[in-house]
N, C-alpha and C. Protein backbone atom coordinates (compact mmCIF):
# COMPACT_ATOMS: atom_id res chain seq x y z
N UNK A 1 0.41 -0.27 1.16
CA UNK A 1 0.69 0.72 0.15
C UNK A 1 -0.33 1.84 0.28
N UNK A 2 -0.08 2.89 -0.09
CA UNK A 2 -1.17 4.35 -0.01
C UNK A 2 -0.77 4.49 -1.38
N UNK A 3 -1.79 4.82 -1.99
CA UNK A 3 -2.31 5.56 -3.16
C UNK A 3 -3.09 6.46 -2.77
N UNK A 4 -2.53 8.05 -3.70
CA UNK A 4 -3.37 9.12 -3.68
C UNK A 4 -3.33 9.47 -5.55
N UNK A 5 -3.70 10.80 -5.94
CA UNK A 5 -3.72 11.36 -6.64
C UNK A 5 -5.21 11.17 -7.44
N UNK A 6 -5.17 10.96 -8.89
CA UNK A 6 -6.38 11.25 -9.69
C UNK A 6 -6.99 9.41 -9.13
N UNK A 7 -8.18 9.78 -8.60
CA UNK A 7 -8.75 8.17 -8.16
C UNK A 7 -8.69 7.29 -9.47
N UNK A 8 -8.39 7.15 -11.05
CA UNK A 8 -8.95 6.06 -11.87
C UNK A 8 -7.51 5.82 -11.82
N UNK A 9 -6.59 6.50 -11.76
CA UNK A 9 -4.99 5.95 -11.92
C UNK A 9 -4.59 5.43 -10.55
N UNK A 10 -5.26 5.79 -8.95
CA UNK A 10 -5.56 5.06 -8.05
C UNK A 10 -5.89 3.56 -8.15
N UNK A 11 -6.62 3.27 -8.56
CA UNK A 11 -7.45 2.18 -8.69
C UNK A 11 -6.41 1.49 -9.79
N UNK A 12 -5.79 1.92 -10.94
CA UNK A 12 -5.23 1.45 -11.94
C UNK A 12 -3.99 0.32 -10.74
N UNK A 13 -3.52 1.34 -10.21
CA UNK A 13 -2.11 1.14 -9.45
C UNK A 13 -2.54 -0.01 -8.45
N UNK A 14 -3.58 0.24 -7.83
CA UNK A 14 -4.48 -1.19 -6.65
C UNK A 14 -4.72 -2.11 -7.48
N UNK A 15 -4.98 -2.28 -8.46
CA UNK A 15 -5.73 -3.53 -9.70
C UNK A 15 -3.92 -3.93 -9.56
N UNK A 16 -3.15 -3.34 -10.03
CA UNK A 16 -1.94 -3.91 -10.52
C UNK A 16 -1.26 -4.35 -9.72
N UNK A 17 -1.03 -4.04 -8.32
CA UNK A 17 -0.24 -4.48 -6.65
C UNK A 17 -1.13 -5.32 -6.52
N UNK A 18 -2.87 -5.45 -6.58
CA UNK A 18 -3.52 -6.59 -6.19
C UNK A 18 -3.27 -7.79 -7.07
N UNK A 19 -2.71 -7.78 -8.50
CA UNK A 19 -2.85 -8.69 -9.18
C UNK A 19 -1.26 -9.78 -9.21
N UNK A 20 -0.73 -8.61 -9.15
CA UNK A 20 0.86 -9.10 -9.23
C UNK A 20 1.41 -9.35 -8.38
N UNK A 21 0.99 -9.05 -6.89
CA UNK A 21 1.47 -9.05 -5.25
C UNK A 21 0.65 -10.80 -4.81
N UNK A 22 0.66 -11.52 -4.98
CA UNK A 22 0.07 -13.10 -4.97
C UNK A 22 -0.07 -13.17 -2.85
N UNK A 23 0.97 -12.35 -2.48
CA UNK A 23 0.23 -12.54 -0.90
C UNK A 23 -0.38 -10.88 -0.44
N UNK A 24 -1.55 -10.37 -1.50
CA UNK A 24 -2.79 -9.56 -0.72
C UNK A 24 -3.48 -10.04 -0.41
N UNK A 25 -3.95 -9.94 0.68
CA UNK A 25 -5.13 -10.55 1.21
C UNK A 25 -6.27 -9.74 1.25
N UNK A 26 -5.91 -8.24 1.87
CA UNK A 26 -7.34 -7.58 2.61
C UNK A 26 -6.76 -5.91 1.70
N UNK A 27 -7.14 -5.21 0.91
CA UNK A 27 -7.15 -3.99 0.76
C UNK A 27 -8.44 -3.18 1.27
N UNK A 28 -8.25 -2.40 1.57
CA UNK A 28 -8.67 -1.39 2.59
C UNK A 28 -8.69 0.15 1.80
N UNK A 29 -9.82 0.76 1.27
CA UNK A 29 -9.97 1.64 1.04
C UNK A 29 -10.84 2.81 1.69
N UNK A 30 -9.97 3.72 2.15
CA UNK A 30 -10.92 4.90 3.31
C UNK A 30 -11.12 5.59 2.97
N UNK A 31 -12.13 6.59 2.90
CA UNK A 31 -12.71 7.99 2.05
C UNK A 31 -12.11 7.87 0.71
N UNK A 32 -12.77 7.09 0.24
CA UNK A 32 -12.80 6.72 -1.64
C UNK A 32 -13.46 7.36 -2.15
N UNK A 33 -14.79 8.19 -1.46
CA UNK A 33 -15.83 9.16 -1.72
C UNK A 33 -16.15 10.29 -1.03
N UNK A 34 -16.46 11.35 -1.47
CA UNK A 34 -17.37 12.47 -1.00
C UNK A 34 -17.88 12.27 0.58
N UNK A 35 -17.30 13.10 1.25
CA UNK A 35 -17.99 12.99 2.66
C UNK A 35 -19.14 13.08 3.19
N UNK A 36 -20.44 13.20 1.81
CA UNK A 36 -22.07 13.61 1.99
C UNK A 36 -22.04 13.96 0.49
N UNK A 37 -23.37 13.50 0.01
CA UNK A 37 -24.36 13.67 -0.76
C UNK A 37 -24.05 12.32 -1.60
N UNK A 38 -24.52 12.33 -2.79
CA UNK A 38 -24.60 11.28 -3.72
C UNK A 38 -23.28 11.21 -4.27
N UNK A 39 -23.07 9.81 -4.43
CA UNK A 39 -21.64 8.98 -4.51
C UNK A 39 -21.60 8.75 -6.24
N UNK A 40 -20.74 9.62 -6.78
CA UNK A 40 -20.82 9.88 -8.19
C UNK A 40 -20.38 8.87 -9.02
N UNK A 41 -21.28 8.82 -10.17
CA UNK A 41 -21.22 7.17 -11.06
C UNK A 41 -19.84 7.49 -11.76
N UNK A 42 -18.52 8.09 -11.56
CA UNK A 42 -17.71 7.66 -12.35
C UNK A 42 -16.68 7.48 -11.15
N UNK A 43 -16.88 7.15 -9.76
CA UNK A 43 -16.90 6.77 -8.59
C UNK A 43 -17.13 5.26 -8.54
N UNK A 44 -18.24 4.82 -8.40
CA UNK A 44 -19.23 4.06 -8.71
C UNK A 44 -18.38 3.25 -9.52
N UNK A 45 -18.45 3.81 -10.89
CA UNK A 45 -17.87 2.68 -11.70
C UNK A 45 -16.34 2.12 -11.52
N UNK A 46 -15.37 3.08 -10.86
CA UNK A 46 -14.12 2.39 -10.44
C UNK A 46 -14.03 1.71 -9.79
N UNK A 47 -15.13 1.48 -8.84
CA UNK A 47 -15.33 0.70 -7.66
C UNK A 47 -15.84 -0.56 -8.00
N UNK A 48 -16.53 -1.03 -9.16
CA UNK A 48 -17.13 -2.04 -9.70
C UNK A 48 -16.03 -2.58 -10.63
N UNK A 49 -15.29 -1.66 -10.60
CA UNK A 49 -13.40 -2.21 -11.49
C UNK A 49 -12.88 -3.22 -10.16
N UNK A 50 -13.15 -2.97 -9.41
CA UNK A 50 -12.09 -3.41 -7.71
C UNK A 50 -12.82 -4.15 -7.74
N UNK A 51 -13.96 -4.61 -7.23
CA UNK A 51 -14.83 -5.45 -7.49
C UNK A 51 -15.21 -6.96 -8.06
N UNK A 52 -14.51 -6.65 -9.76
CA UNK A 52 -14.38 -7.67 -11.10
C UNK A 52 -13.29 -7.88 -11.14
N UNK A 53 -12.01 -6.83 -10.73
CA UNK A 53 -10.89 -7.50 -10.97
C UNK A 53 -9.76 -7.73 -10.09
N UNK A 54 -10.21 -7.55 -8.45
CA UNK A 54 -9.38 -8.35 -7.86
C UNK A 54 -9.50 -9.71 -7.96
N UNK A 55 -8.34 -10.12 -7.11
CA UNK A 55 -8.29 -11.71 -6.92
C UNK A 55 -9.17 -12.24 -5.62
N UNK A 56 -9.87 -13.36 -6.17
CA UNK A 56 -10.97 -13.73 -5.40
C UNK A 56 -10.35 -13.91 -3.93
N UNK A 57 -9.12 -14.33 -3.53
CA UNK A 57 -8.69 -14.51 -2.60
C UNK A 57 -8.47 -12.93 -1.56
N UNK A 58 -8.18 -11.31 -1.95
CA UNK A 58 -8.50 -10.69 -1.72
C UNK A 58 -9.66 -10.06 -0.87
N UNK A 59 -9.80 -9.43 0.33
CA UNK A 59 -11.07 -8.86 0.65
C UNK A 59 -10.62 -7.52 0.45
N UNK A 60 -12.02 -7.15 -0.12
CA UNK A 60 -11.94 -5.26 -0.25
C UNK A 60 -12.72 -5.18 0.67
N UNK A 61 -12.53 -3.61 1.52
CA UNK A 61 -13.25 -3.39 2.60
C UNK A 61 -12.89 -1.35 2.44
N UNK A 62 -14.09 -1.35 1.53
CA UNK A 62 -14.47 0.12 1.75
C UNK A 62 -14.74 0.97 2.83
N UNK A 63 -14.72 2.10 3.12
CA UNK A 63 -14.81 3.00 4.50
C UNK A 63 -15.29 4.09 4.07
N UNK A 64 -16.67 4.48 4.02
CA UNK A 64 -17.45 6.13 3.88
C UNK A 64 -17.75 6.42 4.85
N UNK A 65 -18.90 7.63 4.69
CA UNK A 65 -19.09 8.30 5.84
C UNK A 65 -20.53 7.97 5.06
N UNK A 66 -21.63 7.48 6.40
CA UNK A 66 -22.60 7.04 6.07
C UNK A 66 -23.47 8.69 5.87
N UNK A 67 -25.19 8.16 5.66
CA UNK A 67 -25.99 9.42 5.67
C UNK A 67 -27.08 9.28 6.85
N UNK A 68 -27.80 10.50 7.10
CA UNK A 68 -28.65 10.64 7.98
C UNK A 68 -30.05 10.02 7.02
N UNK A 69 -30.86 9.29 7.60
CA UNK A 69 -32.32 9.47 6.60
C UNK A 69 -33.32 10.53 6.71
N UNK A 70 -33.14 11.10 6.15
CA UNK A 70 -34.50 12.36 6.28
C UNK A 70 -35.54 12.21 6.01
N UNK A 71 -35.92 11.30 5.53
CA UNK A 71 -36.98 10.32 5.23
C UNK A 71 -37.48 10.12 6.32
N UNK A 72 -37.24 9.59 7.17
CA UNK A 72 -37.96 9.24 8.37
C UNK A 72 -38.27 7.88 8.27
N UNK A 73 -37.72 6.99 7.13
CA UNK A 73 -38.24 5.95 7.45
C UNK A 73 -37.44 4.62 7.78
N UNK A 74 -36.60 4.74 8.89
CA UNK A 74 -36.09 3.70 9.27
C UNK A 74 -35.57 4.50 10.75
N UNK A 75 -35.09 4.19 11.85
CA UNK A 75 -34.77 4.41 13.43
C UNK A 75 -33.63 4.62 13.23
N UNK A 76 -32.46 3.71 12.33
CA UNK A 76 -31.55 3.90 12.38
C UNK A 76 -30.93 5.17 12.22
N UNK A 77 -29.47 5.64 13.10
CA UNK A 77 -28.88 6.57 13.00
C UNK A 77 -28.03 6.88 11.67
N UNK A 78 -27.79 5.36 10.58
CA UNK A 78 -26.82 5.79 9.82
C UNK A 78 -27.58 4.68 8.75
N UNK A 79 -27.70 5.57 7.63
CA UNK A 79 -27.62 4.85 6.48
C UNK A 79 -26.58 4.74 5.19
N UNK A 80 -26.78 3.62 4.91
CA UNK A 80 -25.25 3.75 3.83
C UNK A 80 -25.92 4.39 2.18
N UNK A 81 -24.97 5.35 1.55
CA UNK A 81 -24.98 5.90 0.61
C UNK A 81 -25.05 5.51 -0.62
N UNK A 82 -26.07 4.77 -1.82
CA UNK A 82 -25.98 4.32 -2.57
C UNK A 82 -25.72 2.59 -2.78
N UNK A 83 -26.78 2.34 -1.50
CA UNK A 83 -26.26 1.21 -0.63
C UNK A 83 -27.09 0.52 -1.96
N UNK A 84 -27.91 0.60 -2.70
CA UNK A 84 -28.67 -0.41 -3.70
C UNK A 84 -27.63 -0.75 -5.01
N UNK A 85 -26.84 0.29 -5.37
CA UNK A 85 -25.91 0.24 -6.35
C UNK A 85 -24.73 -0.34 -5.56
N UNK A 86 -24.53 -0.40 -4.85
CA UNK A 86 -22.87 -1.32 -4.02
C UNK A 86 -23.53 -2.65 -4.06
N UNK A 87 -24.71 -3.12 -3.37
CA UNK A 87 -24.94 -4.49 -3.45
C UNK A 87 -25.08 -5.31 -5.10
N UNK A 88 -25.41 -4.27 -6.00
CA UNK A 88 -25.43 -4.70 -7.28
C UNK A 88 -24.28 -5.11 -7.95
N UNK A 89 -23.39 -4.32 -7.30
CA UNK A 89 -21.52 -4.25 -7.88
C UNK A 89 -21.13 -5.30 -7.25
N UNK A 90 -21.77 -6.24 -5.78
CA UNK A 90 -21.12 -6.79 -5.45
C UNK A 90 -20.79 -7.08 -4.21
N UNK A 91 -20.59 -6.13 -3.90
CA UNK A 91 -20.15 -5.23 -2.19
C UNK A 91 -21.72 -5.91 -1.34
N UNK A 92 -21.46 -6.35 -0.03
CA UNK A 92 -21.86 -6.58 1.22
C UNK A 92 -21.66 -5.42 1.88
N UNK A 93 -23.02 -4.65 2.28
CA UNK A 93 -23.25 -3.58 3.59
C UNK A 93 -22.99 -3.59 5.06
N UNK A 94 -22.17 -3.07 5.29
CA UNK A 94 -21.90 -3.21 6.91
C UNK A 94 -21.85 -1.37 7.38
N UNK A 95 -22.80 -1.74 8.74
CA UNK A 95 -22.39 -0.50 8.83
C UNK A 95 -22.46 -0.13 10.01
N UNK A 96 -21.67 0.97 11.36
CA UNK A 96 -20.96 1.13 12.26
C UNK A 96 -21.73 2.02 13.06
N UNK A 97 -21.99 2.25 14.36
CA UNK A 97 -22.08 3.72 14.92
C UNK A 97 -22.22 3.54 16.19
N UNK A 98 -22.27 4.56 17.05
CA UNK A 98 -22.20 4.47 18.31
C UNK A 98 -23.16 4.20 19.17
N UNK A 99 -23.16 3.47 19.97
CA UNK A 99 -23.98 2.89 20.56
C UNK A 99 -24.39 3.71 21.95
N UNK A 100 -24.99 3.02 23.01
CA UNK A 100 -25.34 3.96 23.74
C UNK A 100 -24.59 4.46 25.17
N UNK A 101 -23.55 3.88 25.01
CA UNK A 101 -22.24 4.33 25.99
C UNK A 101 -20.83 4.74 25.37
N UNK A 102 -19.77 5.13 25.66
CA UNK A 102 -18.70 5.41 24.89
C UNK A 102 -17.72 4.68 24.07
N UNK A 103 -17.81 3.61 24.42
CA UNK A 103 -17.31 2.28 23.74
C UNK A 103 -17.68 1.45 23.13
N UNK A 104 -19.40 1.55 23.43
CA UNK A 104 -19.87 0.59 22.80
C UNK A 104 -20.38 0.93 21.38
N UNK A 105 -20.35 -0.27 20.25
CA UNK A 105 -20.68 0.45 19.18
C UNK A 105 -22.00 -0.45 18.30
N UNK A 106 -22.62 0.05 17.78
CA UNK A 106 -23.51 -1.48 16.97
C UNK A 106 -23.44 -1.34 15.54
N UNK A 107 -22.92 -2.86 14.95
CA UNK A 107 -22.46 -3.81 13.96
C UNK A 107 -23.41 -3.17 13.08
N UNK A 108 -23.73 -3.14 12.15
CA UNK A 108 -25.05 -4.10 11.40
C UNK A 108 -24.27 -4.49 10.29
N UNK A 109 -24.88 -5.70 10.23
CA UNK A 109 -24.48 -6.40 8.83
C UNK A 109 -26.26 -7.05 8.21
N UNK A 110 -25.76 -6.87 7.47
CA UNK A 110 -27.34 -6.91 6.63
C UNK A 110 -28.48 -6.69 7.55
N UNK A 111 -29.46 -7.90 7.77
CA UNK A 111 -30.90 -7.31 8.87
C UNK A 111 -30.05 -8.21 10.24
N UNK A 112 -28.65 -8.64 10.65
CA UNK A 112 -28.02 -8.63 11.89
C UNK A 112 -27.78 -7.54 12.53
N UNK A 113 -27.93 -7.50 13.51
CA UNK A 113 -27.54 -5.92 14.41
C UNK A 113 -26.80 -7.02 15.79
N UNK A 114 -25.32 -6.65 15.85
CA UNK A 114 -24.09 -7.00 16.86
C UNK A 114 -23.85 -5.83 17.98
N UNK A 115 -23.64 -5.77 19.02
CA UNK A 115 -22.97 -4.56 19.85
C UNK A 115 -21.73 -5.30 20.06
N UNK A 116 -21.13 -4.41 19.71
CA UNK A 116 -19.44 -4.86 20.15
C UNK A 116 -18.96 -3.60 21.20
N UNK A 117 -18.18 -3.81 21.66
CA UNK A 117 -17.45 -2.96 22.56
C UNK A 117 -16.00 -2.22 21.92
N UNK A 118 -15.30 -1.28 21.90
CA UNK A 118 -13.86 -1.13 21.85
C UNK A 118 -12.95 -0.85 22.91
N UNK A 119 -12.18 -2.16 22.51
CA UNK A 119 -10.75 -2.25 23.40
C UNK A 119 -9.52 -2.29 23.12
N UNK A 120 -8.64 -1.78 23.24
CA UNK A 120 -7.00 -1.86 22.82
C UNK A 120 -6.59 -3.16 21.85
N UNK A 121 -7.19 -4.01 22.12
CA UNK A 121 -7.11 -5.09 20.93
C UNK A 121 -7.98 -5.29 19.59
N UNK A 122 -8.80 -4.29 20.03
CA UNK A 122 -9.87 -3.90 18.95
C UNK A 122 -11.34 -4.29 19.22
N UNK A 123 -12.29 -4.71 18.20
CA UNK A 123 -13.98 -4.71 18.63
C UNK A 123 -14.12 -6.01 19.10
N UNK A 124 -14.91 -6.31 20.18
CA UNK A 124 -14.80 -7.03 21.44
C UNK A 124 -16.64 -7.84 21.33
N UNK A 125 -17.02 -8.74 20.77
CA UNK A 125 -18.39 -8.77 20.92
C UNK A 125 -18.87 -8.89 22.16
């Protein structure tokens, strides 16, 4: 299913296909947010709706566009946006980028770091 329009009647319509649809398994939400800067708390809070009231059997699997650190204090190329308030809501950090050839890409999932490859069947460890 695609949902567009005002995101809280978004989310209304996903709560209700996730609740009443008994075979969802995986919803998938892509640019749910702002493509850069701070990820706005009435954002935030719809997302902590998806969160509490899918069905446990459900995986949600959000998709942003990470940030640069200007900070300087980590190597990494990509940091995730409001990554202290998602783990509070719930949400597990994963996060993606390119690695050092054209296919290859590296994982991270929490302090794990994976290189996977991409191939026509998809990410390849």
């Amino acid at each position: 299913m695609n949902f567009g329009g005002k995101f809280d009647r978004a989310i209304d319509a996903l709560l209700e296909a996730a609740t009443s649809l008994p075979s969802v398994g995986l919803i998938v939400m892509d640019d749910w947010c702002a493509s850069s800067g701070r990820i706005s708390a009435e954002r935030l809070h719809h997302i902590e709706r998806v969160a509490k009231e899918c069905p446990e059997s459900a995986t949600v699997l959000l998709i942003s566009k990470g940030s640069v650190d200007a900070s300087g204090s980590t190597d990494d190329p990509i940091i995730a946006r409001s990554a202290d308030v998602m783990t509070k809501k719930g949400y597990q950090i994963w996060r993606l980028w390119r690695g050092t050839n054209g296919a290859k890409r590296v994982l991270v999932r929490g302090d794990t770091s994976t290189d996977v490859v991409i191939e026509d069947s998809g990410f390849v460890v």
